[in-house]
Structure formats: C-alpha cells, structure tokens
Protein backbone atom coordinates (compact mmCIF):
# COMPACT_ATOMS: atom_id res chain seq x y z
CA UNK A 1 0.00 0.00 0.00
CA UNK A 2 1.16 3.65 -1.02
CA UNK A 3 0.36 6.53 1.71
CA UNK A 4 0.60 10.11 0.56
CA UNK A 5 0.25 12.13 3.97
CA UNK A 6 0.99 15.58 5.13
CA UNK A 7 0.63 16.80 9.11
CA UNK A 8 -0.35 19.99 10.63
CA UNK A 9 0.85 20.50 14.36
CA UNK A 10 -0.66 23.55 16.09
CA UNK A 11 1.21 25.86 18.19
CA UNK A 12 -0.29 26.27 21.61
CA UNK A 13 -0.68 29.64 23.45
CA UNK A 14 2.58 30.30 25.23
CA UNK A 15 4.18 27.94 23.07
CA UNK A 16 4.85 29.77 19.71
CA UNK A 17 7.55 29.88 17.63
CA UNK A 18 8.67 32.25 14.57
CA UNK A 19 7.31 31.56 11.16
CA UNK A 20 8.18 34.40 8.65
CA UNK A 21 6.12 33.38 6.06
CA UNK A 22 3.40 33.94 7.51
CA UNK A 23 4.01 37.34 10.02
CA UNK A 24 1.45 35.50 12.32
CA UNK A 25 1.43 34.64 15.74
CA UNK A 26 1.87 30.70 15.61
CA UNK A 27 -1.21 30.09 17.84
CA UNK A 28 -3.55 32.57 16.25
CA UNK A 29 -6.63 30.84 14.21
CA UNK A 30 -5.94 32.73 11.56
CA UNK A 31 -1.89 32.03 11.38
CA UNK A 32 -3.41 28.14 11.35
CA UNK A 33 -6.01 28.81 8.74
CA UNK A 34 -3.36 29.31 6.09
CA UNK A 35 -2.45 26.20 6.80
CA UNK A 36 -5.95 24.61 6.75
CA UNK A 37 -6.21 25.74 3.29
CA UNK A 38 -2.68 24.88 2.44
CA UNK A 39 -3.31 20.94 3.47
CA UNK A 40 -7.09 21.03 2.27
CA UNK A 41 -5.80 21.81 -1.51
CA UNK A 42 -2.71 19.48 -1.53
CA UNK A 43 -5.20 16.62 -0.72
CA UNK A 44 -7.73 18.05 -3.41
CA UNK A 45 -4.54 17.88 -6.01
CA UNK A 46 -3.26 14.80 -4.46
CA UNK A 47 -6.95 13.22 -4.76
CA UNK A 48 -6.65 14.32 -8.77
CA UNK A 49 -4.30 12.14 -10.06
CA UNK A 50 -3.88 9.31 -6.81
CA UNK A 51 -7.32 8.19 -6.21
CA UNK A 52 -6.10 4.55 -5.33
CA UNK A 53 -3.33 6.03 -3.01
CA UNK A 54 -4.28 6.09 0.66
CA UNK A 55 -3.81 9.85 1.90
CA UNK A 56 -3.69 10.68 5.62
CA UNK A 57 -3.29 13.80 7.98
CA UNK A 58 -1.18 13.73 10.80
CA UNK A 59 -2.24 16.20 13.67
CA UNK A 60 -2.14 17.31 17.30
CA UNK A 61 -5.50 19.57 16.61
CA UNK A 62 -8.49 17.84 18.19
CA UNK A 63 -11.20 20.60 17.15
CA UNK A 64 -11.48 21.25 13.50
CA UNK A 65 -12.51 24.56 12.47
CA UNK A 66 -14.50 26.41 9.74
CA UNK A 67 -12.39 28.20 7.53
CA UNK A 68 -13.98 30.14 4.68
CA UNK A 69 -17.49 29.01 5.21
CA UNK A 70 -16.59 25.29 5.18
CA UNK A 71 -15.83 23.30 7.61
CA UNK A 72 -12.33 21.17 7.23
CA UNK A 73 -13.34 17.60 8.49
CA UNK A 74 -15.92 17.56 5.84
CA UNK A 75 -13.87 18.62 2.92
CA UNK A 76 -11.06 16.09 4.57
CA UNK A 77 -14.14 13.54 4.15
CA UNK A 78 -15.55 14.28 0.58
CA UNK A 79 -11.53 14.29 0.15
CA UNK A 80 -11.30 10.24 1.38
CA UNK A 81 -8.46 11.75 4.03
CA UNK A 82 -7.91 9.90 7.21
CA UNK A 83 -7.36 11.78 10.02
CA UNK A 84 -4.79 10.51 12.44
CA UNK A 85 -4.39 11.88 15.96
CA UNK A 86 -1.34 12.01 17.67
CA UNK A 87 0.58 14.31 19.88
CA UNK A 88 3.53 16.03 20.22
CA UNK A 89 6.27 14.39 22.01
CA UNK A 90 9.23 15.67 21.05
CA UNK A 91 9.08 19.33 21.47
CA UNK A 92 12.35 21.29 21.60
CA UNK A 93 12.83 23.22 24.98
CA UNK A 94 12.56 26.71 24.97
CA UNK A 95 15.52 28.52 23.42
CA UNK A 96 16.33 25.83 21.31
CA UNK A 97 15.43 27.53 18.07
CA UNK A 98 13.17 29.90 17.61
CA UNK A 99 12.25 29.24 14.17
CA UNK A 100 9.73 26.60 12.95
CA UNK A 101 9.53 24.60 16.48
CA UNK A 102 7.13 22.21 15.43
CA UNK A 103 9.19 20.64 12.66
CA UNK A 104 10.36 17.92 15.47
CA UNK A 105 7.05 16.60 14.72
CA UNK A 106 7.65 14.78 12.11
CA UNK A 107 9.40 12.47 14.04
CA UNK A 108 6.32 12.02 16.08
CA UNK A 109 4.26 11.06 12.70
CA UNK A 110 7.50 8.82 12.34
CA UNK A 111 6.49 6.79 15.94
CA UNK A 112 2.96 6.40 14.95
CA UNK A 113 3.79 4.96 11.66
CA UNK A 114 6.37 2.39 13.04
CA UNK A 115 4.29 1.18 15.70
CA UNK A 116 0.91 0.82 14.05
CA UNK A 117 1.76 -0.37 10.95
CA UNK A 118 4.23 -3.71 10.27
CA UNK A 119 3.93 -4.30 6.37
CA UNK A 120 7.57 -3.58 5.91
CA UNK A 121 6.88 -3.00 2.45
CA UNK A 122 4.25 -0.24 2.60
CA UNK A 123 5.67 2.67 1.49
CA UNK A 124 4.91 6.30 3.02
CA UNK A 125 5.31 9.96 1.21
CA UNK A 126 5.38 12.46 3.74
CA UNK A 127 4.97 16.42 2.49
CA UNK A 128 4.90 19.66 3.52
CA UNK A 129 1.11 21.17 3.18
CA UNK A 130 2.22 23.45 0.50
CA UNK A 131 3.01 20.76 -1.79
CA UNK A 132 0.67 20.13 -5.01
CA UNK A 133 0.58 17.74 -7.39
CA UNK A 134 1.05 18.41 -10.95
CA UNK A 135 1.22 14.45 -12.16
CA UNK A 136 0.81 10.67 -10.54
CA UNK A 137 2.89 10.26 -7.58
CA UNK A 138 3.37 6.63 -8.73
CA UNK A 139 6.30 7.80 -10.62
CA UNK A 140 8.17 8.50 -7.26
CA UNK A 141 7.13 5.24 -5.75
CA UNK A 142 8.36 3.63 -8.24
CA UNK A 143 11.51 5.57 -8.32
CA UNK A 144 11.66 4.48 -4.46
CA UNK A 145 10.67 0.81 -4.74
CA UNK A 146 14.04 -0.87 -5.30
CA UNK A 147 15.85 0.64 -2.07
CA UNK A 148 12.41 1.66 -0.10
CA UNK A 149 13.33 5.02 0.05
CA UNK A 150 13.48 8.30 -1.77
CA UNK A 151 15.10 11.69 -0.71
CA UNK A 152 16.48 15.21 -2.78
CA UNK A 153 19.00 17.37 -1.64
CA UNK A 154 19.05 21.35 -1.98
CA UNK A 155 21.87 22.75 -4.14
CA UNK A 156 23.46 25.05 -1.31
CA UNK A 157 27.17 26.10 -0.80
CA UNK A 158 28.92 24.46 1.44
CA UNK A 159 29.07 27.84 3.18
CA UNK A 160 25.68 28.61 3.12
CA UNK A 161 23.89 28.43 6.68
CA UNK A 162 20.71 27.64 6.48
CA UNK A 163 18.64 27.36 10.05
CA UNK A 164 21.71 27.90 11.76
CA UNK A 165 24.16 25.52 10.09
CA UNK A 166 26.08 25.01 7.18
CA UNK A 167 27.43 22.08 5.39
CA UNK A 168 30.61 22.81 6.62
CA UNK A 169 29.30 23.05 10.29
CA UNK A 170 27.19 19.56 9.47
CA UNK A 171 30.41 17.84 8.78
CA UNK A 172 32.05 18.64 11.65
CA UNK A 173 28.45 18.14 13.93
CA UNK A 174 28.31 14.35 12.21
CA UNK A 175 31.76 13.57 13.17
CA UNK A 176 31.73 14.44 16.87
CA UNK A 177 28.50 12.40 16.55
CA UNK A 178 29.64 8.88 14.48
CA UNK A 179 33.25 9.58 16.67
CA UNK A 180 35.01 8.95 12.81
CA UNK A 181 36.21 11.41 10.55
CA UNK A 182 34.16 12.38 7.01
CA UNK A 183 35.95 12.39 3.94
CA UNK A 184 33.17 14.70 2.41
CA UNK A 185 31.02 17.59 3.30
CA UNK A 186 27.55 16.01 3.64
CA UNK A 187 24.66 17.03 1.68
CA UNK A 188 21.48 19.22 2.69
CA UNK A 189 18.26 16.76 1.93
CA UNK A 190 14.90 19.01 1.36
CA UNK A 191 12.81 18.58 4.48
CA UNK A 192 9.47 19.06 2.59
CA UNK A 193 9.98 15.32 1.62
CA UNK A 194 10.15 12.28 2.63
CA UNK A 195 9.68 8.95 0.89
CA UNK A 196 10.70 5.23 2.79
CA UNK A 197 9.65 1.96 3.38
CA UNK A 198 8.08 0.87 6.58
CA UNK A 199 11.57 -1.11 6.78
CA UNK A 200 13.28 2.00 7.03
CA UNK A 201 11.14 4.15 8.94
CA UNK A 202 12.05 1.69 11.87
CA UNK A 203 15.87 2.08 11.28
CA UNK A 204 15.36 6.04 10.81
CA UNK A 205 13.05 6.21 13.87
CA UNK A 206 15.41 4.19 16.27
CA UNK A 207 18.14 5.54 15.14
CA UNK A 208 16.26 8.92 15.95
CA UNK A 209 15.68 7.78 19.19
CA UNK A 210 19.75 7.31 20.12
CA UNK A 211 19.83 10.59 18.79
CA UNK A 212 17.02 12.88 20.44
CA UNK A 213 18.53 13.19 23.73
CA UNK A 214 21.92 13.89 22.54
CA UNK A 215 20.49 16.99 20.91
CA UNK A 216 18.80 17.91 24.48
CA UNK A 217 22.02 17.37 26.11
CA UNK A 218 24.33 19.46 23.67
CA UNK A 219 21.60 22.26 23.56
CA UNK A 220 21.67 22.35 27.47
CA UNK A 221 25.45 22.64 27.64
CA UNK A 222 25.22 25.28 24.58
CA UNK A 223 26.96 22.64 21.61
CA UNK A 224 26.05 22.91 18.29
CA UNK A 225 23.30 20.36 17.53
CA UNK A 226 20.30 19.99 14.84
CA UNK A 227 17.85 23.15 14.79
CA UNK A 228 15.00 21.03 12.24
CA UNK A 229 13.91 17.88 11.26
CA UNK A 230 15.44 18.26 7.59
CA UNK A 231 19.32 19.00 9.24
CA UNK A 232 18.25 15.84 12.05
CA UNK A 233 17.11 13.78 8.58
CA UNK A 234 19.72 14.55 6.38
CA UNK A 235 22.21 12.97 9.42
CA UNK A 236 19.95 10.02 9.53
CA UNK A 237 20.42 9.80 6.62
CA UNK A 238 23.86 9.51 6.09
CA UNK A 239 24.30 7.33 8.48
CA UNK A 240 22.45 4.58 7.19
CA UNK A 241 23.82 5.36 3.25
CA UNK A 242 20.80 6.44 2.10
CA UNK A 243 21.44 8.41 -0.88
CA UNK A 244 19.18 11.05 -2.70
CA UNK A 245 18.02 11.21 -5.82
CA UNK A 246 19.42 13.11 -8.56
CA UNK A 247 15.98 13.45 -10.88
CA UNK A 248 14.73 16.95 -11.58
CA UNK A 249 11.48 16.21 -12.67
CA UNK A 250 10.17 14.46 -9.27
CA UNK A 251 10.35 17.37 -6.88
CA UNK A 252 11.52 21.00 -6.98
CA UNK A 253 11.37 23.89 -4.14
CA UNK A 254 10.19 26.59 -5.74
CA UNK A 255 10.96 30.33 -4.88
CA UNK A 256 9.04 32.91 -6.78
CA UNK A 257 9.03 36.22 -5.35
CA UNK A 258 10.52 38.40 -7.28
CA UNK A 259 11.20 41.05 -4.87
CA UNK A 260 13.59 38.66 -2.92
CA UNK A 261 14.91 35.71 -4.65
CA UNK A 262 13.38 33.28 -7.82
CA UNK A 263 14.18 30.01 -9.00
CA UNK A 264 11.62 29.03 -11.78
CA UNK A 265 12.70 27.85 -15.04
CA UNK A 266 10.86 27.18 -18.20
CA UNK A 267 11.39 23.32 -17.47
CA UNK A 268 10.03 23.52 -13.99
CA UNK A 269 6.65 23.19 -16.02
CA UNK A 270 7.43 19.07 -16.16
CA UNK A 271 8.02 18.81 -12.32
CA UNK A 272 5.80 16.38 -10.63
CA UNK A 273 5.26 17.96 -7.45
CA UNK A 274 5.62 21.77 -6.79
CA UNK A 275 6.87 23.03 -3.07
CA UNK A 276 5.73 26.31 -2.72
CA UNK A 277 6.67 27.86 0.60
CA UNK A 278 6.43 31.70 -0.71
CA UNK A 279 2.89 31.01 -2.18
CA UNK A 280 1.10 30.30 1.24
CA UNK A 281 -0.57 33.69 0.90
CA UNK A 282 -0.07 34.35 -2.31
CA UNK A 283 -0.67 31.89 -5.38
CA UNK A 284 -1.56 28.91 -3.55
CA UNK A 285 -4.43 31.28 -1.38
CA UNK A 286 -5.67 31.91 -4.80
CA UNK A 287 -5.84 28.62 -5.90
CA UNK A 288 -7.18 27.35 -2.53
CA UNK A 289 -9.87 30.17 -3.40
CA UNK A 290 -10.83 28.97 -7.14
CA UNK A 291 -10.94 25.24 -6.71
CA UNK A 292 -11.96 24.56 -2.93
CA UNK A 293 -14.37 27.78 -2.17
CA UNK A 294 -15.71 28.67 -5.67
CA UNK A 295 -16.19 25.08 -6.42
CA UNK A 296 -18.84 22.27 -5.33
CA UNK A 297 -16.16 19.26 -6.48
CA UNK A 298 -12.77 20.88 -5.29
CA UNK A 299 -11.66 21.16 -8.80
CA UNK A 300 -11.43 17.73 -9.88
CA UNK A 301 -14.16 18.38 -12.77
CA UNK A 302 -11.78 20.69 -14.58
CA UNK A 303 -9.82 18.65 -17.68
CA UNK A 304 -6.36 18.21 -17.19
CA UNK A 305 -5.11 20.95 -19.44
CA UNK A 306 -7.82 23.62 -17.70
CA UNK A 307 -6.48 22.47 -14.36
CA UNK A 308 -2.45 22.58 -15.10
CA UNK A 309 -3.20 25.85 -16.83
CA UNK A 310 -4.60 27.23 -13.66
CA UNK A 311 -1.81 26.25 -11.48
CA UNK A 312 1.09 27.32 -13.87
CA UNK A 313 -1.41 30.94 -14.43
CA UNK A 314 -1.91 31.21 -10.77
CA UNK A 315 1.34 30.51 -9.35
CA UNK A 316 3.20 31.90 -11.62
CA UNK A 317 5.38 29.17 -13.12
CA UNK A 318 6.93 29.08 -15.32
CA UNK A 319 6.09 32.87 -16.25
CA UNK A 320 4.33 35.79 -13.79
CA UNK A 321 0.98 37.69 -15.10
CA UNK A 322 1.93 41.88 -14.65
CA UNK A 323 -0.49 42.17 -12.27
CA UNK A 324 0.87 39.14 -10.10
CA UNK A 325 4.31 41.11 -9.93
CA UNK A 326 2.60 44.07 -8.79
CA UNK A 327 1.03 42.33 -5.91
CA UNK A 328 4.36 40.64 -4.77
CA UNK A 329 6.19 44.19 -5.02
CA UNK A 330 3.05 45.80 -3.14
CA UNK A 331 2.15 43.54 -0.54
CA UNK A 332 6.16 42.40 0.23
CA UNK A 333 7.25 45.99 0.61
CA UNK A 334 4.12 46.75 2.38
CA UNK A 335 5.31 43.76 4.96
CA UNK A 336 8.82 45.02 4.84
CA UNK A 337 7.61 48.65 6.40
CA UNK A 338 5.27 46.78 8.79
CA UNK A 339 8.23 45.16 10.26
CA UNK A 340 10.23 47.62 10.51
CA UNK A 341 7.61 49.81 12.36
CA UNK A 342 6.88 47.24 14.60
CA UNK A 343 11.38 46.95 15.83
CA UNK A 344 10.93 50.87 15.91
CA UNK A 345 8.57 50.39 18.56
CA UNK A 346 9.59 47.66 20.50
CA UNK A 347 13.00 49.13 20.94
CA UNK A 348 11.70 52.09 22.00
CA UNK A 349 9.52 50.74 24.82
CA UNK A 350 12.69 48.90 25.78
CA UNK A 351 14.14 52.05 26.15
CA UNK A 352 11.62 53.24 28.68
C-alpha cells in the first residue's frame, strides 16, 4: 500500500515559535487557517491524479474549524483523508530555536507509523502542506521501490547556513557524533519530503531515538546540535547510506518572489510535485480560493489541461501575469515597512 500524507501541528498559546512566512502569531486561528487551506488543496490535487493512493493527515489539533465558510473535516471527508491523531512528544525546549519549532514533529508522525503499521513493504510519502501535485505520484514510488526510500537534496554552498548551520558546520556536527572522521562535506536533503519503506522508517526512527537526547544534552550545555527535522534527517540519513536522488522532474522547491529571490525555469513546467513555501498567501491562497471555495467538487471536474493551466497561471510558473508582480512588489514591501515599524517600537519601549 502507497500513503501520501501531510501533518499539521498547532502551536499552543505560550508555546509559539517564529514563522516568517506567515508574520502571524503561531497560535492565532488565523496564522493556522493558512495552513488549513494549504493541506485542504494538496489533498484536493493529491486526490486528482492518486485516487487509489491512501492519503492521511497527521495532527495534534483535536477541534477542527471552519475556515472560509466550510468546515475542514468535511472537505477532509468528501476528500477520502484519514485523520490521524497524535501528539507532540518531542518538542524542543525553549531557546532551542526559535524558528519553525514544530518541525520535530515529524518524528512524532515517524512513531505512529512504526508502531501501528508492520507491512515492511508499505511505502509512506510524507509532504509539507504546501506541496501540489502536478502528475501521478506513482512515478516517485516507483523511483523508491528498489531501495524503499526516496530523498532530494538542496543545491546550497557548502558555506551557506541555512537554520543555523552550514554544510561545513554539518560535517564537523556528524563527526563528533559517528566519533570517525568524514571524507566529504555532507549534503542538505529538502525537508518538505520524505519517501521510505516501513523497513526504514524503523531504522530512521530508532536511530532517531539514540539521537534525540543527545540533541537535548548538547543544547543544554550550549553545543552545536540539529535546529530542524530536515538538518536531524539529512544525518539520519547519512548514516544509514541512504542516498538522494538526482531526478529533476520528481520534486523542486520553488521560490518565486521576485522582490527577494526566484528560482523558476521554463522546465520547472514538467516537475511532478511543486513546493511552494512563498505562495502560502499568495498563489496557492488563490488557488485554494478557485478550486476549494468557488467550487462544489474541489476542482477535480476541470480537464487536465484547464487544471495545469490554472496552477502554472496562478502561481506563476513558469512565467508571472503583470499584475501578479505588482502584488508581490506591493504587498512584500508593504510587509517590509510593517516590520520595521513594529522593531521601531519595541526598541523604544525597551528604552523606557
């Protein structure tokens, strides 16, 4: 059996962490409701072209809300999504990272997965909710079937730190951790994604348990250790010689705004599944907006060609529309000021 799954884990009051993205506080309903949508039109593409696919959400939310006028568990329903319950156990103490704090809980989708299910060769994709789906994902199951396990690396320097480490600063983190020297500088997988074999969700999950309080334990005495799940997988990884692919039409992480940085190419058009962490609020709110709200059958009556047409018009891929430009410049500048008002002030009641 193929699972195609994504999670949502809400931050509590008291508990929130910093998620630029978004300029949100992370326990605000309305900070979450991106991410209702987000999920809700990742299973609707998902659902498209995967129908005999099993999809699942992962959550810690036990009250669904109404977002838009509909409410979520029955979209998730007409959507055939099961919705699994389970909480968050390994939460980073505070002061461990401010960014993205719930990341870790991956790792608790990980647990459930191991010890409910034993076919060792059911296979699980795991994605970020602003993932859609452009073509079958039977192409990447198949690409994972022969070693039960799929994974893509991002293209950084060496030098570049990303979440508070570098490759550089990897290498030298796995070696004080395997207590043997590296002949190479490791390679940055793409957290967004995750594709293994029940098999090797067991060796990545013990192995992650070994691990877990070793990063308490160096983050208590101040050591360098792993600030997110895709830094914690991509060690995981290497350890156990998993390597990633080196396909380009499987998976991308897209960037698209213009004002800041943009990645697109004309051939990103063949790409099976688009990651889209700019578009929260932008192309994929849009999208969200035409197929799920404006809608009665979540876009799945609209032909193939009307439907990739949409996505490529709407989030701007391969090419932007004029007036999609002007929004970004607009509404990013209009964030930029907003931020900048908002340091004024807080470092001038700190002054007082």
């Amino acid at each position: 059996m193929n699972y195609i799954c994504t999670w949502l884990c809400a931050d509590e009051k008291g508990e929130e962490s910093i998620f630029p993205q978004t300029g949100q506080k992370s326990s605000s309903q309305s900070h979450q409701n991106i991410y209702w949508r987000c999920l809700t039109l990742f299973f609707a593409t998902s659902f498209r072209f995967n129908k005999n696919d099993k999809h699942i959400l992962f959550t810690n939310v036990k009250h669904f809300p109404e977002v838009d006028g509909k409410r979520v568990l029955d979209m998730l329903a007409d959507l055939q999504v099961e919705i699994i319950y389970t909480d968050f156990k390994y939460k980073t103490p505070k002061g461990y990272f401010e960014l993205f704090q719930n990341q870790f809980y991956e790792f608790s989708v990980l647990e459930h997965i191991v010890q409910n299910n034993q076919n060792l060769e059911d296979s699980y994709l795991i994605l970020d909710s602003d993932c859609i789906f452009l073509k079958p994902a039977q192409q990447l199951f198949d690409q994972a079937k022969e070693k039960g396990f799929l994974s893509f690396e991002d293209d950084c320097t060496t030098d570049l730190v990303i979440h508070g480490l570098s490759r550089k600063d990897m290498k030298t983190l796995y070696q004080e951790l395997l207590n043997e020297p590296l002949n190479e500088i490791p390679g940055y997988h793409l957290g967004e994604f995750l594709l293994a074999s029940v098999k090797n969700l067991q060796t990545l999950y013990a192995d992650f348990m070994v691990l877990w309080p070793e990063l308490l334990r160096r983050n208590k005495l101040g050591l360098p250790k792993f600030n997110e799940e895709a830094q914690t997988l991509s060690y995981l990884y290497y350890k156990n010689g998993f390597k990633a692919s080196t396909s380009k039409t499987l998976l991308k992480r897209f960037w698209t705004n213009p004002v800041f940085y943009r990645n697109v190419e004309p051939t990103d058009v063949d790409v099976a599944v688009w990651h889209l962490p700019s578009e929260k609020q932008f192309g994929l709110a849009d999208m969200y907006d035409t197929m799920i709200v404006k809608q009665d059958n979540y876009g799945l009556d609209l032909s193939h060609e009307s439907y990739v047409y949409l996505a490529q018009k709407t989030l701007g891929i391969p090419h932007l529309t004029m007036p999609k430009k002007l929004k970004y410049y607009v509404l990013s500048y209009y964030r930029a000021v907003k931020k900048r008002a908002k340091l004024k002030l807080a470092l001038k009641a700190a002054m007082y």
